[in-house]
N, C-alpha and C. Protein backbone atom coordinates (compact mmCIF):
# COMPACT_ATOMS: atom_id res chain seq x y z
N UNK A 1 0.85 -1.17 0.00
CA UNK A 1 0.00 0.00 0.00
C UNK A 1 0.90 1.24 0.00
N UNK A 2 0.57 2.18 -0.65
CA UNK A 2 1.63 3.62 -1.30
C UNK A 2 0.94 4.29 0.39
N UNK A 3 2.06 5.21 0.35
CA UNK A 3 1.74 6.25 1.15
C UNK A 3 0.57 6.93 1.27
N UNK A 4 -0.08 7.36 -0.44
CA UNK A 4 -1.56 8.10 -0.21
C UNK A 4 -2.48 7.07 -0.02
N UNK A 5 -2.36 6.03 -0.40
CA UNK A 5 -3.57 4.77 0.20
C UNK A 5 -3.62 4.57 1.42
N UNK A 6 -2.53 5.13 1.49
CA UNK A 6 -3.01 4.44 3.14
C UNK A 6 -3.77 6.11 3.92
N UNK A 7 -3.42 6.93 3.68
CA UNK A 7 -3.18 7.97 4.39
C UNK A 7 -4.95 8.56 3.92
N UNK A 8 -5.56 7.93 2.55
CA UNK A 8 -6.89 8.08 1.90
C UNK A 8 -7.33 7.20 2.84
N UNK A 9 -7.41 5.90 3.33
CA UNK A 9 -7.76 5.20 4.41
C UNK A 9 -7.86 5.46 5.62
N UNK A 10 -6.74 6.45 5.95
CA UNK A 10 -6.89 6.69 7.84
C UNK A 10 -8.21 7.86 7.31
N UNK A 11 -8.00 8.90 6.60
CA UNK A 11 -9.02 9.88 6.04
C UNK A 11 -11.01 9.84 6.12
N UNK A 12 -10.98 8.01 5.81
CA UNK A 12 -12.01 7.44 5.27
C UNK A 12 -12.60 7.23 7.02
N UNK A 13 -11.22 6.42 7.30
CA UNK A 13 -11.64 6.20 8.73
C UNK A 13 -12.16 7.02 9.92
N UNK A 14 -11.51 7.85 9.90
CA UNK A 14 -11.98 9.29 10.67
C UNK A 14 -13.30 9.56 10.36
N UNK A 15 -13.53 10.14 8.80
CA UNK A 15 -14.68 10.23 8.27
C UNK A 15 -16.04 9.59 9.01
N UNK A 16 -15.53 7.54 8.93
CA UNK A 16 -16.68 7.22 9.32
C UNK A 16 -17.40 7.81 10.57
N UNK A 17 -16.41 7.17 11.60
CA UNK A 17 -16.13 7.40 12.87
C UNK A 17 -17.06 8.78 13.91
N UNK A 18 -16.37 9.89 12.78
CA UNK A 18 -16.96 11.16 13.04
C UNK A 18 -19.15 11.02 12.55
N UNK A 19 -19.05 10.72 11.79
CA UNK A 19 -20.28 10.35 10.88
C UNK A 19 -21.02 9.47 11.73
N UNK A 20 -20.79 8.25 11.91
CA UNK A 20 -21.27 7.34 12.74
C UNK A 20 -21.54 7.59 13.97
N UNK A 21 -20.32 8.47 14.51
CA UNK A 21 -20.20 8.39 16.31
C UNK A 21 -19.86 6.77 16.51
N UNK A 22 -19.07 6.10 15.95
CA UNK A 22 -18.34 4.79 16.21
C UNK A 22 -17.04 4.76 17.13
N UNK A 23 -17.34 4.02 17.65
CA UNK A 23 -15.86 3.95 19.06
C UNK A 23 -15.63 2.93 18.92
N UNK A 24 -14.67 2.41 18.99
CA UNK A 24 -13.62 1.31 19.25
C UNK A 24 -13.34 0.60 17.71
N UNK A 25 -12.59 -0.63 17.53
CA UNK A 25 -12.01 -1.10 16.08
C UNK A 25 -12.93 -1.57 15.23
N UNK A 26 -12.90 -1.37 14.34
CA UNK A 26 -13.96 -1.60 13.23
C UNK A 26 -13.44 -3.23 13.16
N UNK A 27 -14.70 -3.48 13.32
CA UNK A 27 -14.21 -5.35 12.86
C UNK A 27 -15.38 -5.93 12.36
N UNK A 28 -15.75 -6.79 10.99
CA UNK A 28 -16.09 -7.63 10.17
C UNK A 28 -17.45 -8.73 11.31
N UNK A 29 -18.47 -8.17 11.88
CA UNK A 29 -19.66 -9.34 12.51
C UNK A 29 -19.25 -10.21 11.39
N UNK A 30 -20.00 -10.33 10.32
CA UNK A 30 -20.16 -11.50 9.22
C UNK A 30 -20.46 -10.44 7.90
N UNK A 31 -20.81 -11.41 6.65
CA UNK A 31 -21.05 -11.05 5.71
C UNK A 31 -22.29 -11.78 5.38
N UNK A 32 -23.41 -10.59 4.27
CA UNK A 32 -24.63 -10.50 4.30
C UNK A 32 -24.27 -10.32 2.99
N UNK A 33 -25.58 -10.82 2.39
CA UNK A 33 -25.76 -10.65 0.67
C UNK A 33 -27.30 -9.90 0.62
N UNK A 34 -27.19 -8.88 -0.24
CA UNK A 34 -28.48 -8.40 -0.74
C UNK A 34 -29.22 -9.00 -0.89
N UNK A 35 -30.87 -9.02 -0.70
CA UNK A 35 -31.91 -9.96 -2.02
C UNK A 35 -31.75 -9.20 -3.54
N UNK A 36 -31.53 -10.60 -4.18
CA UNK A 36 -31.67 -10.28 -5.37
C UNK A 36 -32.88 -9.71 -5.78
N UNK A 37 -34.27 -10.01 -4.76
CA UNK A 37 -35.52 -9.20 -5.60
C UNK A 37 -35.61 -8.08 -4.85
N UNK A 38 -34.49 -7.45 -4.44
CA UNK A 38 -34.85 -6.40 -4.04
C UNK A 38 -34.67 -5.22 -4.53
N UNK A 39 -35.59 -4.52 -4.80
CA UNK A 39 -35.11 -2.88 -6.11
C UNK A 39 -33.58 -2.97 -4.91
N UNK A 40 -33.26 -1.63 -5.95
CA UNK A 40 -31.67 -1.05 -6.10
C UNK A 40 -31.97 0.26 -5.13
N UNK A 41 -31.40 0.76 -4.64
CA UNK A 41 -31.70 1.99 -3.90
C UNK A 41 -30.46 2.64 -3.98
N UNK A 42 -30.76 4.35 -4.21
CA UNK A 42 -29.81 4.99 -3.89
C UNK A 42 -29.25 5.48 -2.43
N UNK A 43 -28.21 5.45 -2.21
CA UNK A 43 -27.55 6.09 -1.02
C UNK A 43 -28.00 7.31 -0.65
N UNK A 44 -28.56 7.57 0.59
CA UNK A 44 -28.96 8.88 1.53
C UNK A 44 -27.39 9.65 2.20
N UNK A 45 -28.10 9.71 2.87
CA UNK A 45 -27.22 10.93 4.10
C UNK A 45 -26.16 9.64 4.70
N UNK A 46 -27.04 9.02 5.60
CA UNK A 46 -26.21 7.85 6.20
C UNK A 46 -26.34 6.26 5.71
N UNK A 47 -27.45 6.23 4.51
CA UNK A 47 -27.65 5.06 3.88
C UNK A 47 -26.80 4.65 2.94
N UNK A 48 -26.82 3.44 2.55
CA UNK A 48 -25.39 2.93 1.44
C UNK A 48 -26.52 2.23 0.27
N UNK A 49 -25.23 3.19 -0.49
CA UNK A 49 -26.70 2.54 -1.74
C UNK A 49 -26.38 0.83 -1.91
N UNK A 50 -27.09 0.59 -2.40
CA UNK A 50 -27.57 -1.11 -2.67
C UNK A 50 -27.64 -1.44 -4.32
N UNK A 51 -27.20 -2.28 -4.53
CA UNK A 51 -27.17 -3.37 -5.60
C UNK A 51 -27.51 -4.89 -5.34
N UNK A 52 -28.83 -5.35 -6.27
CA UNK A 52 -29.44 -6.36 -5.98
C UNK A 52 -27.86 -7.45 -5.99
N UNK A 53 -28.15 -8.76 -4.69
CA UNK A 53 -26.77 -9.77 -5.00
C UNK A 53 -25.58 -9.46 -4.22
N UNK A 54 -25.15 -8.07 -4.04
CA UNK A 54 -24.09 -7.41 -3.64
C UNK A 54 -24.09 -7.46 -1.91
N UNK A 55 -22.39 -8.07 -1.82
CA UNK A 55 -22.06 -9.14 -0.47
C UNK A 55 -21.72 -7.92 0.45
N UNK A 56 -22.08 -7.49 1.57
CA UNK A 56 -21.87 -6.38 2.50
C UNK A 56 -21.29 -7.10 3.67
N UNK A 57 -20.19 -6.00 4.34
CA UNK A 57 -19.54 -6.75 5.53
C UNK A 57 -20.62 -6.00 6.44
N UNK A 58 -20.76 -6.64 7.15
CA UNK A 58 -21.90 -6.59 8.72
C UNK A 58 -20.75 -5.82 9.89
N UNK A 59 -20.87 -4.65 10.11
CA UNK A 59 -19.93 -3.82 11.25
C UNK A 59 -20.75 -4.00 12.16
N UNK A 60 -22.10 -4.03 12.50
CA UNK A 60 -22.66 -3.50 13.81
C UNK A 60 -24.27 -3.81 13.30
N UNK A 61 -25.15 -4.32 14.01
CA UNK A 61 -26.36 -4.61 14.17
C UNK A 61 -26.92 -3.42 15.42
N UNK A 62 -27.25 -2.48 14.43
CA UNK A 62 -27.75 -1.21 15.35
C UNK A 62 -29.25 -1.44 15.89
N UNK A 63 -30.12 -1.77 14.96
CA UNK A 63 -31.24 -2.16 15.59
C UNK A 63 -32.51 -3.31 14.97
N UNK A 64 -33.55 -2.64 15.22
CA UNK A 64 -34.29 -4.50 14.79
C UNK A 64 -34.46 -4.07 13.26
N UNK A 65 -34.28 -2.53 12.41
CA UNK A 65 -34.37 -2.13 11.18
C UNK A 65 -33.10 -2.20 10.58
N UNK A 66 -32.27 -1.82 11.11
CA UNK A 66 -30.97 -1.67 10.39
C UNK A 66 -30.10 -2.13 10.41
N UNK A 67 -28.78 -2.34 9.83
CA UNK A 67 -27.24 -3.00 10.25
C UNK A 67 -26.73 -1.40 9.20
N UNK A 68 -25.66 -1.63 10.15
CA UNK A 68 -24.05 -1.14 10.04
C UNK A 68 -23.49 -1.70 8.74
N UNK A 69 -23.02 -1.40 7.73
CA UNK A 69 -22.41 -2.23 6.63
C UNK A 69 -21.30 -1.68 6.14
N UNK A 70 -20.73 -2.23 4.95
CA UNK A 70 -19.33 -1.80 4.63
C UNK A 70 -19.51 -2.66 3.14
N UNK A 71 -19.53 -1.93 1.95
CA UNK A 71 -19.34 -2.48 0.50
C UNK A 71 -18.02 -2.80 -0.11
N UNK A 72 -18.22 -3.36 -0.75
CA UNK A 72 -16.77 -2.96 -1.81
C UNK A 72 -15.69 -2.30 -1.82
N UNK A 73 -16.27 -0.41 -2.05
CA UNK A 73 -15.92 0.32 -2.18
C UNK A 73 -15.17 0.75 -1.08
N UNK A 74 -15.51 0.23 0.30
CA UNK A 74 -15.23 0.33 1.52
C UNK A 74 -15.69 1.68 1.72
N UNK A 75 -17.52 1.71 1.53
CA UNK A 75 -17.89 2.78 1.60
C UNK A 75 -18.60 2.27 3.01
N UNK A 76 -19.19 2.94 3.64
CA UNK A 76 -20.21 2.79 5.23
C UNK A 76 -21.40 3.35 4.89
N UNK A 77 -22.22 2.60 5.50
CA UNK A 77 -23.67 3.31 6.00
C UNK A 77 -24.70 2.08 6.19
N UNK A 78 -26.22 2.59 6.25
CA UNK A 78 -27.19 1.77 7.51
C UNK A 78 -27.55 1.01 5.83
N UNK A 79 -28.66 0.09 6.48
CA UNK A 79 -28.81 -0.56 5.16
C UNK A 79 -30.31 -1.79 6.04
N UNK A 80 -31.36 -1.68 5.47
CA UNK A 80 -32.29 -2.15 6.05
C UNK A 80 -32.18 -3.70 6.21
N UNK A 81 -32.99 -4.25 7.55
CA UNK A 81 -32.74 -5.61 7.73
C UNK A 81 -33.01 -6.25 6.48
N UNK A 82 -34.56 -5.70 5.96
CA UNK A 82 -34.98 -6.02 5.17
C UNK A 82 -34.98 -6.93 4.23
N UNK A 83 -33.97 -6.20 3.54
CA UNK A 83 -33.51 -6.70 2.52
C UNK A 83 -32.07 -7.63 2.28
N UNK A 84 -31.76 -7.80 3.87
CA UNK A 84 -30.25 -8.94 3.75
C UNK A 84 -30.89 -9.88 4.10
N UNK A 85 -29.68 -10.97 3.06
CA UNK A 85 -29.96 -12.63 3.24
C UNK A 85 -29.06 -13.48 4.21
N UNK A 86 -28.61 -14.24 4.76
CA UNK A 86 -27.41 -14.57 5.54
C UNK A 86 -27.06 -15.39 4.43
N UNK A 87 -25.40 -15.43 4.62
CA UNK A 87 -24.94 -16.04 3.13
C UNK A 87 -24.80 -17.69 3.82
């Protein structure tokens, strides 16, 4: 990892952190897969947009509506029970 990757990473991290109000190490609950029949949604304020299929890391089970997630992109935000499958 180059110097600005990493340094775009501590950046990201803060970001969340501040955003979230998250304390302590970010660590991986499990991984969750979208429903495939589920429309596509765009990303809000603190929501992560969604792609039907698409495997999300599980940070935090905030409440009986939402989880904590983490994409690909190693982007953050809430993301409805709803619509995750357990893989």
């Amino acid at each position: 990892m180059t110097l600005k990757e990493c340094k775009k990473e501590e950046k990201m991290d803060r970001e969340f952190r501040k955003k979230f109000k998250f304390e302590g190490s970010v660590s991986v609950l499990t991984q969750m897969m979208v429903d495939p029949a589920a429309t596509e949604k765009r990303g809000g304020a603190k929501n992560l947009p969604l792609r039907r299929g698409e495997i999300l890391d599980v940070i935090q089970f905030t409440n009986q509506e939402q989880i904590l997630c983490r994409n690909s992109q190693r982007r953050y935000g809430y993301v409805p029970r709803a619509v995750m499958l357990p893989l």
